[in-house]
Protein backbone atom coordinates (compact mmCIF):
# COMPACT_ATOMS: atom_id res chain seq x y z
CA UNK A 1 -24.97 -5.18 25.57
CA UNK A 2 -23.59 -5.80 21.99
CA UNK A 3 -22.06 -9.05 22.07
CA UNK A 4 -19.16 -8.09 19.68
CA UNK A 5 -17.29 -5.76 22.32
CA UNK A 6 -15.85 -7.47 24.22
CA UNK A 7 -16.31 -7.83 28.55
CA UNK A 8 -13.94 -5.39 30.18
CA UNK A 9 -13.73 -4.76 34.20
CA UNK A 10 -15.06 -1.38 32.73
CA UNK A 11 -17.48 -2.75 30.88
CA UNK A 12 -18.94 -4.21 33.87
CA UNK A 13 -18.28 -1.64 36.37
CA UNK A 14 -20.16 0.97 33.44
CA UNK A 15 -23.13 -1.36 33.16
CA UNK A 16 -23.62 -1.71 36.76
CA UNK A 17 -23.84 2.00 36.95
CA UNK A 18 -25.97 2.53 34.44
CA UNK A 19 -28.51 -0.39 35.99
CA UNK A 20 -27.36 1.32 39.36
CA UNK A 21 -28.78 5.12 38.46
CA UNK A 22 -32.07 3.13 36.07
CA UNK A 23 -33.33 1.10 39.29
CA UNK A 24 -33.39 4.23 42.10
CA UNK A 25 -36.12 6.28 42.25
CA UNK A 26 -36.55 9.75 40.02
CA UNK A 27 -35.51 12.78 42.12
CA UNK A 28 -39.09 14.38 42.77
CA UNK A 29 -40.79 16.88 40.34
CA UNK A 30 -41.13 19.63 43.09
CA UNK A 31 -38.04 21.24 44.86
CA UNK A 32 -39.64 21.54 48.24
CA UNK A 33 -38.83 20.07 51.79
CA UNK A 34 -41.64 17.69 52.10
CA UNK A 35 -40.88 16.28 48.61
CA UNK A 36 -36.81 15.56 49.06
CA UNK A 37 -38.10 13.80 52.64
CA UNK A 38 -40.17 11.44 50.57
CA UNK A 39 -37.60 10.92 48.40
CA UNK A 40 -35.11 10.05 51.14
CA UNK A 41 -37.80 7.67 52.37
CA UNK A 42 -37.81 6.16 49.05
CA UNK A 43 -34.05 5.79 48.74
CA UNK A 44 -34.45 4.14 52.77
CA UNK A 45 -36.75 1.82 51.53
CA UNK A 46 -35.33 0.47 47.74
CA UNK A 47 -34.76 -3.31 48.37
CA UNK A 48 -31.15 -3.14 46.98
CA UNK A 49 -30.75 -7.38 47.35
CA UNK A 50 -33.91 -7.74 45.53
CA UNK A 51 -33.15 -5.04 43.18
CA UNK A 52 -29.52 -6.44 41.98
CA UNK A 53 -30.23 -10.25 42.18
CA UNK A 54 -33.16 -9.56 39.82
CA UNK A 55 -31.14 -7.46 37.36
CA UNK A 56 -27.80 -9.04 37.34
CA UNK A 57 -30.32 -12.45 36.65
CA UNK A 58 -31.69 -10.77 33.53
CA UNK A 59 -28.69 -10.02 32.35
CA UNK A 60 -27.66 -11.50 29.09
CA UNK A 61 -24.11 -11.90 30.57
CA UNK A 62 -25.61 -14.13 33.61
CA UNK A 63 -28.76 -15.79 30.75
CA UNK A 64 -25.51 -17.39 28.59
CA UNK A 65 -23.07 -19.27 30.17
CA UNK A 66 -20.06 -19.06 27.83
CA UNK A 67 -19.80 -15.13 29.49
CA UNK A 68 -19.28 -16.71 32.33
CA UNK A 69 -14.83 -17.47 31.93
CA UNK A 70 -15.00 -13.71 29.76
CA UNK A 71 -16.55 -12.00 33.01
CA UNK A 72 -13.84 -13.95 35.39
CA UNK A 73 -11.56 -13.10 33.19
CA UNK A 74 -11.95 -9.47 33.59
CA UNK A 75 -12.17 -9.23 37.09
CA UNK A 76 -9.39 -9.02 39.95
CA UNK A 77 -8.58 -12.39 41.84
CA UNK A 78 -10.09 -10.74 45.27
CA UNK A 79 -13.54 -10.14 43.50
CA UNK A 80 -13.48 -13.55 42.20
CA UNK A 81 -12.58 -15.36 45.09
CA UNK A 82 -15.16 -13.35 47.06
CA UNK A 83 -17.66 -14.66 44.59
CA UNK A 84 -16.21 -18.10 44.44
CA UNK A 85 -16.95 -18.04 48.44
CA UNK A 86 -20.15 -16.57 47.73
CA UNK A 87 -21.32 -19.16 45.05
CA UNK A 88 -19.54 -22.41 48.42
CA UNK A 89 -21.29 -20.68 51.06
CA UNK A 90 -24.76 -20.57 49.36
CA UNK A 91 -24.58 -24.05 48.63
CA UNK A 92 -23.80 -25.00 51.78
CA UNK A 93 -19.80 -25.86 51.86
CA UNK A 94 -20.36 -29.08 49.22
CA UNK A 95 -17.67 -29.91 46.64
CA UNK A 96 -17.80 -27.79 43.65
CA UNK A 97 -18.53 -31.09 41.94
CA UNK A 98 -21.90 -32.08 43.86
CA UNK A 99 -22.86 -28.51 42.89
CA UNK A 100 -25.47 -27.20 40.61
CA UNK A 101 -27.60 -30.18 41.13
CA UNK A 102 -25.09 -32.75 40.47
CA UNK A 103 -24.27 -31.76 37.63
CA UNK A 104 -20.47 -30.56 36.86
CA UNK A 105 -20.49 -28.53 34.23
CA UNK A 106 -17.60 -26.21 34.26
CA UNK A 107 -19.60 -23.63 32.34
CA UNK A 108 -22.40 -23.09 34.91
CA UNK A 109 -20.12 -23.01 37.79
CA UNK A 110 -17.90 -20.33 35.89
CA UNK A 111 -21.26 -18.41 34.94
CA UNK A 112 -22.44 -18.41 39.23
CA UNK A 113 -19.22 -17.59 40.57
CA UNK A 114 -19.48 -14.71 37.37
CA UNK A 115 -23.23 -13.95 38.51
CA UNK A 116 -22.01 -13.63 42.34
CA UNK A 117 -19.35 -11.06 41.37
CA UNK A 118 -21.50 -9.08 39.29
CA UNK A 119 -24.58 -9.03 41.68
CA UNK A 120 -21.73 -7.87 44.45
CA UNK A 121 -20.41 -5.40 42.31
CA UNK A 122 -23.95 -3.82 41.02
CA UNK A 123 -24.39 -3.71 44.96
CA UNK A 124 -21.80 -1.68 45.50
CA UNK A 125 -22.84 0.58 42.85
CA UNK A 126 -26.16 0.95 44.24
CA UNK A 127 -24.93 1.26 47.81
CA UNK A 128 -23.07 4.32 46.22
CA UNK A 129 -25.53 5.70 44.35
CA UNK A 130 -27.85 5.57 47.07
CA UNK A 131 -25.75 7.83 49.26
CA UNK A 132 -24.75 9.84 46.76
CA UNK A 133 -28.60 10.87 46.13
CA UNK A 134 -29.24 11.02 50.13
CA UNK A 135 -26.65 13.64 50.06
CA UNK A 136 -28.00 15.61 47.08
CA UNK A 137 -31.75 15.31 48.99
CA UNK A 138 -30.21 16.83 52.50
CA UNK A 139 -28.29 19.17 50.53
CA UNK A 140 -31.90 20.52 49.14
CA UNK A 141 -33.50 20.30 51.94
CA UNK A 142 -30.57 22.44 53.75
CA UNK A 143 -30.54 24.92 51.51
CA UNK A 144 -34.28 25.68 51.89
């Protein structure tokens, strides 16, 4: 992401459908029944937590803390304060201050609440995605 344009909701919601359509499988090379089964398998078995913790984490918008307050910024209140729950219920209920180690730091807890919203968001995506493509496999297998 070039770090002079600046972090829309759009911005996010187009780079967690690009990551969304780069992490599922290739539709398969050959049109035939057994082929669009496998590929349903496939789609069944993608590990979609795995899958979006790891990217949103290698993100250079969740590496760099100061995109934390841009990415919070851009979001609607519900996503943040499902994130913000998100962030408290992973770490068990404790004050925000005994958080991240100890350490308060405004910046990291801005960038994991940010992290938690884009993870759930590039979930969603995925979730889509993924039944989109089911639907385009049973569609080819149908029409066989």
């Amino acid at each position: 992401m070039n770090n002079d344009n600046p972090i829309t909701y759009k911005a996010i919601i187009d780079r967690c459908k690009g990551d969304a359509i780069d992490g599922l499988p290739d539709f398969p090379k050959a049109g035939d029944i057994d082929s669009w089964e496998n590929y349903i398998n496939e789609l069944d078995d993608f590990e979609v937590f795995d899958y979006c913790h790891e990217t949103v984490g290698n993100w250079d918008w969740s590496i760099y803390t100061h995109y934390g307050w841009k990415i919070l910024h851009a979001l609607p209140q519900s996503i943040i304060d499902d994130a913000e729950q998100q962030f408290l219920d992973i770490n068990g209920g404790m004050a925000i201050e005994d958080t991240c180690g100890g350490m308060f730091d405004i910046w990291t807890i801005q960038s994991q609440i940010a992290y938690h919203a884009c993870v759930a968001l590039l979930t969603e995506q995925v979730q889509e995605t993924v039944e989109e493509l089911r639907a385009v496999a049973q569609t080819s297998i149908d029409n066989q």
